[in-house]
N, C-alpha and C. Protein backbone atom coordinates (compact mmCIF):
# COMPACT_ATOMS: atom_id res chain seq x y z
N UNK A 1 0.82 -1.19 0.00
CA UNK A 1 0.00 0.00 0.00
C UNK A 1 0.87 1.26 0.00
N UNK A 2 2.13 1.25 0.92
CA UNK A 2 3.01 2.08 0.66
C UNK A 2 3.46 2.74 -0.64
N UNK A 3 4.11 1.68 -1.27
CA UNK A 3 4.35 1.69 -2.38
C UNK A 3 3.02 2.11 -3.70
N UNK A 4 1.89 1.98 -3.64
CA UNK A 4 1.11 2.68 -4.64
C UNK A 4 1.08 4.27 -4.06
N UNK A 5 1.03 4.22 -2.53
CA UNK A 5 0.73 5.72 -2.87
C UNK A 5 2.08 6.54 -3.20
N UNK A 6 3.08 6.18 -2.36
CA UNK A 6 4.31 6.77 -3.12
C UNK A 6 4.34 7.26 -4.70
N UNK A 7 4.02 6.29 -5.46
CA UNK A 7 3.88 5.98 -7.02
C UNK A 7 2.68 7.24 -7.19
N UNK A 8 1.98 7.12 -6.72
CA UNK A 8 0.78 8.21 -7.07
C UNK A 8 1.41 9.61 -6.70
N UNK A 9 1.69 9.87 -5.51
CA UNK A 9 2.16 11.25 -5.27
C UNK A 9 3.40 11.75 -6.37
N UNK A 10 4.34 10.40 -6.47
CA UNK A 10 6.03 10.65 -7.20
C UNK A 10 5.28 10.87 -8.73
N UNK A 11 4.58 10.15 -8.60
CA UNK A 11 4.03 10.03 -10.70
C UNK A 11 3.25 11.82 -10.48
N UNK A 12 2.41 12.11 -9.45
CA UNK A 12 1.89 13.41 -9.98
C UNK A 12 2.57 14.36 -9.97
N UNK A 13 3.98 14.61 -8.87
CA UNK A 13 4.71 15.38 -8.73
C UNK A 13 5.34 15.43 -10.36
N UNK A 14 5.55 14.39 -10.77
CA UNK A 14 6.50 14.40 -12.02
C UNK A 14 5.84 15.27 -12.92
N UNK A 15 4.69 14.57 -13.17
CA UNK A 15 3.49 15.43 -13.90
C UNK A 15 3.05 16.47 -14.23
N UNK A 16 3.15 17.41 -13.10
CA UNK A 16 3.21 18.76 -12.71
C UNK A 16 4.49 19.22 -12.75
N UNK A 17 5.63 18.86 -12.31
CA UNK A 17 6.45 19.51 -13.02
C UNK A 17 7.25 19.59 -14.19
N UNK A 18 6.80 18.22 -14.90
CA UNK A 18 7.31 18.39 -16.65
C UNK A 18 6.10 19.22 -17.26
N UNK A 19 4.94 19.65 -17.04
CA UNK A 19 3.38 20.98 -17.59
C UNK A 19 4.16 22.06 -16.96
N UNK A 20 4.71 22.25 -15.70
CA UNK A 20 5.66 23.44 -15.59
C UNK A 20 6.70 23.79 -15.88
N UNK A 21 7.45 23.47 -16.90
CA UNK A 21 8.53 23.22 -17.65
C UNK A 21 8.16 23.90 -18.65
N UNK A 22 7.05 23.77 -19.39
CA UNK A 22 6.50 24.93 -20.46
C UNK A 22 5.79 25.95 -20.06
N UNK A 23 4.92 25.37 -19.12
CA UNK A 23 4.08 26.95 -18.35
C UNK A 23 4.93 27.28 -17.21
N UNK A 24 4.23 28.52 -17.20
CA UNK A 24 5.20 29.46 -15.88
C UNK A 24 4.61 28.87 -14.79
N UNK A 25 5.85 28.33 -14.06
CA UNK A 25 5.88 28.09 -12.53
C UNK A 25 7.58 27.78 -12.30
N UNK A 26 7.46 26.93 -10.94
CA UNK A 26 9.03 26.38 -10.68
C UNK A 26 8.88 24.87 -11.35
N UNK A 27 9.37 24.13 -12.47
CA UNK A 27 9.12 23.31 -12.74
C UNK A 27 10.15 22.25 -12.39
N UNK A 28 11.06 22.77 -12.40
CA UNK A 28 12.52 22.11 -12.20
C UNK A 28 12.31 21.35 -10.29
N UNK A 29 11.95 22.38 -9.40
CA UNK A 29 12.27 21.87 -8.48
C UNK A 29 10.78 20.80 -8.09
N UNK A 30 9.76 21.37 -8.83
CA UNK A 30 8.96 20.31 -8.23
C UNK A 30 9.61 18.65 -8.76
N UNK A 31 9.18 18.66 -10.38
CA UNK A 31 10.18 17.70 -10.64
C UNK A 31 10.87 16.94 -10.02
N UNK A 32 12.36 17.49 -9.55
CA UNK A 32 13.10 17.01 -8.50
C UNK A 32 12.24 16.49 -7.34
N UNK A 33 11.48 17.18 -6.86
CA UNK A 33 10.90 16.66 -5.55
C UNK A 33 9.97 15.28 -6.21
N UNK A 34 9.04 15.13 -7.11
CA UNK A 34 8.86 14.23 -8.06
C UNK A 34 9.43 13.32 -7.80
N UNK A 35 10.60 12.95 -8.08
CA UNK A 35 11.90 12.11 -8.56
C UNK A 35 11.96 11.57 -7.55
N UNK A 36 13.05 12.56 -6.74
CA UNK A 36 12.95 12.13 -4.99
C UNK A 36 12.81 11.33 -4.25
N UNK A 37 11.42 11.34 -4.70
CA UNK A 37 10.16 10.92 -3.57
C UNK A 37 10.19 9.20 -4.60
N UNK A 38 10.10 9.12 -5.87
CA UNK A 38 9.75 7.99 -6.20
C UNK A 38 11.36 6.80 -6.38
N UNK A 39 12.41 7.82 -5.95
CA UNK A 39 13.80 6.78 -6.03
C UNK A 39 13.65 6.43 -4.70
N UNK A 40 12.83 6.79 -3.79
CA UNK A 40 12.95 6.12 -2.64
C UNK A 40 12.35 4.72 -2.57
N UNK A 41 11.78 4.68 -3.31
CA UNK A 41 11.42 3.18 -3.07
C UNK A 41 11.38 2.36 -4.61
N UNK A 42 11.59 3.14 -5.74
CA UNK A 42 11.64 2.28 -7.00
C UNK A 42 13.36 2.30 -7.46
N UNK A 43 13.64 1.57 -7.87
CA UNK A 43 14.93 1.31 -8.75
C UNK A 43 15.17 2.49 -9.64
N UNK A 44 14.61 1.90 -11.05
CA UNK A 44 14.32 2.89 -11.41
C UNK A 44 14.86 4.07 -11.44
N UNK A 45 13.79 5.01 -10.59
CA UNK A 45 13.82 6.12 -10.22
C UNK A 45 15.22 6.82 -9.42
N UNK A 46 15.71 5.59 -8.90
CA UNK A 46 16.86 5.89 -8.22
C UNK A 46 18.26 6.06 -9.06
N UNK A 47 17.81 5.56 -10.23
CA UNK A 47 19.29 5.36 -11.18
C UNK A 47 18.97 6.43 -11.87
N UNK A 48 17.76 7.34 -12.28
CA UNK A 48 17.84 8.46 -12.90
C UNK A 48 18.33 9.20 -11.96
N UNK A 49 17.88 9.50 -10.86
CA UNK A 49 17.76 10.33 -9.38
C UNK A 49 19.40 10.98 -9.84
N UNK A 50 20.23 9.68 -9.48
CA UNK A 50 21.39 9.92 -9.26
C UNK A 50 22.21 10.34 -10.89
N UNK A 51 21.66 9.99 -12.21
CA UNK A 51 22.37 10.42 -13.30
C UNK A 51 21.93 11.79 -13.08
N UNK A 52 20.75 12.30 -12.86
CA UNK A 52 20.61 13.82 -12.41
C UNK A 52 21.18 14.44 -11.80
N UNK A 53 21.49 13.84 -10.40
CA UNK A 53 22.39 14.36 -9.48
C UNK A 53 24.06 14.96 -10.37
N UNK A 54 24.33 13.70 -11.12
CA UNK A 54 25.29 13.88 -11.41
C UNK A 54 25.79 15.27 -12.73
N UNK A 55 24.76 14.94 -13.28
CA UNK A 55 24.27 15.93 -14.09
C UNK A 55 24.87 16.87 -13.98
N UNK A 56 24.05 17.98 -12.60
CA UNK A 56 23.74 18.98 -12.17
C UNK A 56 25.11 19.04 -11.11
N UNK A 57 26.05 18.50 -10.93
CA UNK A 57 27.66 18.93 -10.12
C UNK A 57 28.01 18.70 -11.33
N UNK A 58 28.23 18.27 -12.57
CA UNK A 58 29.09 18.66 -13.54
C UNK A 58 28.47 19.71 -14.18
N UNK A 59 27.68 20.13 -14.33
CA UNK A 59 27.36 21.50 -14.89
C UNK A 59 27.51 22.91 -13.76
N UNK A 60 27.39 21.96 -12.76
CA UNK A 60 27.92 23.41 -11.56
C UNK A 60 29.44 23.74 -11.74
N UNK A 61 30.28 22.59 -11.72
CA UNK A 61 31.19 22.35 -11.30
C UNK A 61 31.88 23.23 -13.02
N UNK A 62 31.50 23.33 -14.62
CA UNK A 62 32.14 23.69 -15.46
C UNK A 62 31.77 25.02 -15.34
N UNK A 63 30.59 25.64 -14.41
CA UNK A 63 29.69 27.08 -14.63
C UNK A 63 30.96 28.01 -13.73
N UNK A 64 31.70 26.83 -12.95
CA UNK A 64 32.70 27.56 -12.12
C UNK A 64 31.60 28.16 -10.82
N UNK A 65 31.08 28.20 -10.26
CA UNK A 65 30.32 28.55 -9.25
C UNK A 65 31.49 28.86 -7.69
N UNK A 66 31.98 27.55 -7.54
CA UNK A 66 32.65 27.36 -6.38
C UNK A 66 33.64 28.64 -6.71
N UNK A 67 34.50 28.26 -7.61
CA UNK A 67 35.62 28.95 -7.91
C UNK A 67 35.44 30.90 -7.82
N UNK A 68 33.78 31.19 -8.56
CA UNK A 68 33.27 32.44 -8.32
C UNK A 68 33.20 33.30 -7.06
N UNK A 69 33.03 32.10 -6.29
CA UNK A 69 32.32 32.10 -4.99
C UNK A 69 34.19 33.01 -4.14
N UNK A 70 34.68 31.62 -4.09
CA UNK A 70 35.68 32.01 -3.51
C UNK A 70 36.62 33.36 -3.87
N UNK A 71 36.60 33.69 -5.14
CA UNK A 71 36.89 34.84 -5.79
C UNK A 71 36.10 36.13 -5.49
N UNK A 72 34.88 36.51 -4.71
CA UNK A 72 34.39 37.46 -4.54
C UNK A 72 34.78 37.31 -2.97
N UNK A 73 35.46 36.98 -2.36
CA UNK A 73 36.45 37.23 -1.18
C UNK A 73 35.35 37.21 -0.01
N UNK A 74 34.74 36.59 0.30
CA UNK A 74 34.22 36.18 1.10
C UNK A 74 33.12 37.13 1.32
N UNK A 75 32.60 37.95 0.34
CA UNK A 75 31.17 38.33 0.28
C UNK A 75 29.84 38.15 0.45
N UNK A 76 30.01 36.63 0.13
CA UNK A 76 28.78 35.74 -0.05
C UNK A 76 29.06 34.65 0.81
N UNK A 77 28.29 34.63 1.92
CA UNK A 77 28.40 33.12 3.14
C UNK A 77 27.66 31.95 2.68
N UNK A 78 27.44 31.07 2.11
CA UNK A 78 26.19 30.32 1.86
C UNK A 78 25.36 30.00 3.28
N UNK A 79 26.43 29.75 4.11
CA UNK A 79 25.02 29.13 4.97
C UNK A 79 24.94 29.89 6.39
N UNK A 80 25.27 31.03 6.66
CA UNK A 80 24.78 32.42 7.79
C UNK A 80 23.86 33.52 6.30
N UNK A 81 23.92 33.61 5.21
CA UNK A 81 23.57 34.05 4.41
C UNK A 81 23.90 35.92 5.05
N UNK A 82 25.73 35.85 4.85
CA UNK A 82 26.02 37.23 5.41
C UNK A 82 26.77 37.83 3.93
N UNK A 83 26.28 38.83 3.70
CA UNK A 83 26.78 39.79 2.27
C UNK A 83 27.19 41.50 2.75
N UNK A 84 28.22 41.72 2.51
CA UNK A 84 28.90 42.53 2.52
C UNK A 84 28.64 43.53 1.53
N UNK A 85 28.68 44.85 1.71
CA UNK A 85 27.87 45.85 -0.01
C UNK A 85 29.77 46.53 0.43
N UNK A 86 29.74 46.84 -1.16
CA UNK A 86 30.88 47.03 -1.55
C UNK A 86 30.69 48.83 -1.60
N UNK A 87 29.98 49.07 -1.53
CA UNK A 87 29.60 50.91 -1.17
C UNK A 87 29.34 50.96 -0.31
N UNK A 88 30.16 50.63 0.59
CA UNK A 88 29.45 50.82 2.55
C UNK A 88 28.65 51.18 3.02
N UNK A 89 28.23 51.38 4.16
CA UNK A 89 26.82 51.84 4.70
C UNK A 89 26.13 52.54 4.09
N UNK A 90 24.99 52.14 4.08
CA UNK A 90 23.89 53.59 3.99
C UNK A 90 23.43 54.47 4.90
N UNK A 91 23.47 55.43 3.65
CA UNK A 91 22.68 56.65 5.04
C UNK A 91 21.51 56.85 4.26
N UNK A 92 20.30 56.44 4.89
CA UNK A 92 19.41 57.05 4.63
C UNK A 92 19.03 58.67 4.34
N UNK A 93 19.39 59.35 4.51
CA UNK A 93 19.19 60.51 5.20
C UNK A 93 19.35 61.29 3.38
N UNK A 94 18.55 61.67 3.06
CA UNK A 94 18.49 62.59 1.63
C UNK A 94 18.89 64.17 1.63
């Protein structure tokens, strides 16, 4: 019983996000969540899961991201989400 509803939720998630792929929404991440949800318990799903995965660090990894990252000198924190403005404070004051 597990397993059909999994299949039902993973199959509609998919659903909805390959129709949002042409229409405007987030299509990509539902998708993924789609996927996700149905490599958890199908084969399958798990061997795309992961050619995706892989996918998406070699296309990060040629976009140079990391390398960007570290090059704007520690501007950008990923995970305190602390950014530094390169025109110092503001003053409100007009």
């Amino acid at each position: 019983m597990k397993k059909v509803f999994i299949a039902l939720i993973g199959g509609t998630l998919l659903l909805i996000g390959l129709a949002l792929m042409v229409l405007p929404g987030p299509g990509l991440p539902i998708l993924a969540a789609g996927l996700a949800l149905l490599a958890s318990e199908f084969f399958w799903a798990r061997r795309v899961w992961r050619k995706a995965k892989g996918a998406v660090a070699s296309a990060r990894r040629r976009a140079g991201l990391r390398d960007w990252l570290r090059r704007a000198g520690g501007r950008f924190k990923i995970g305190r989400l602390r950014v530094r403005s390169q025109s110092g404070p503001r003053n409100n004051a007009c």
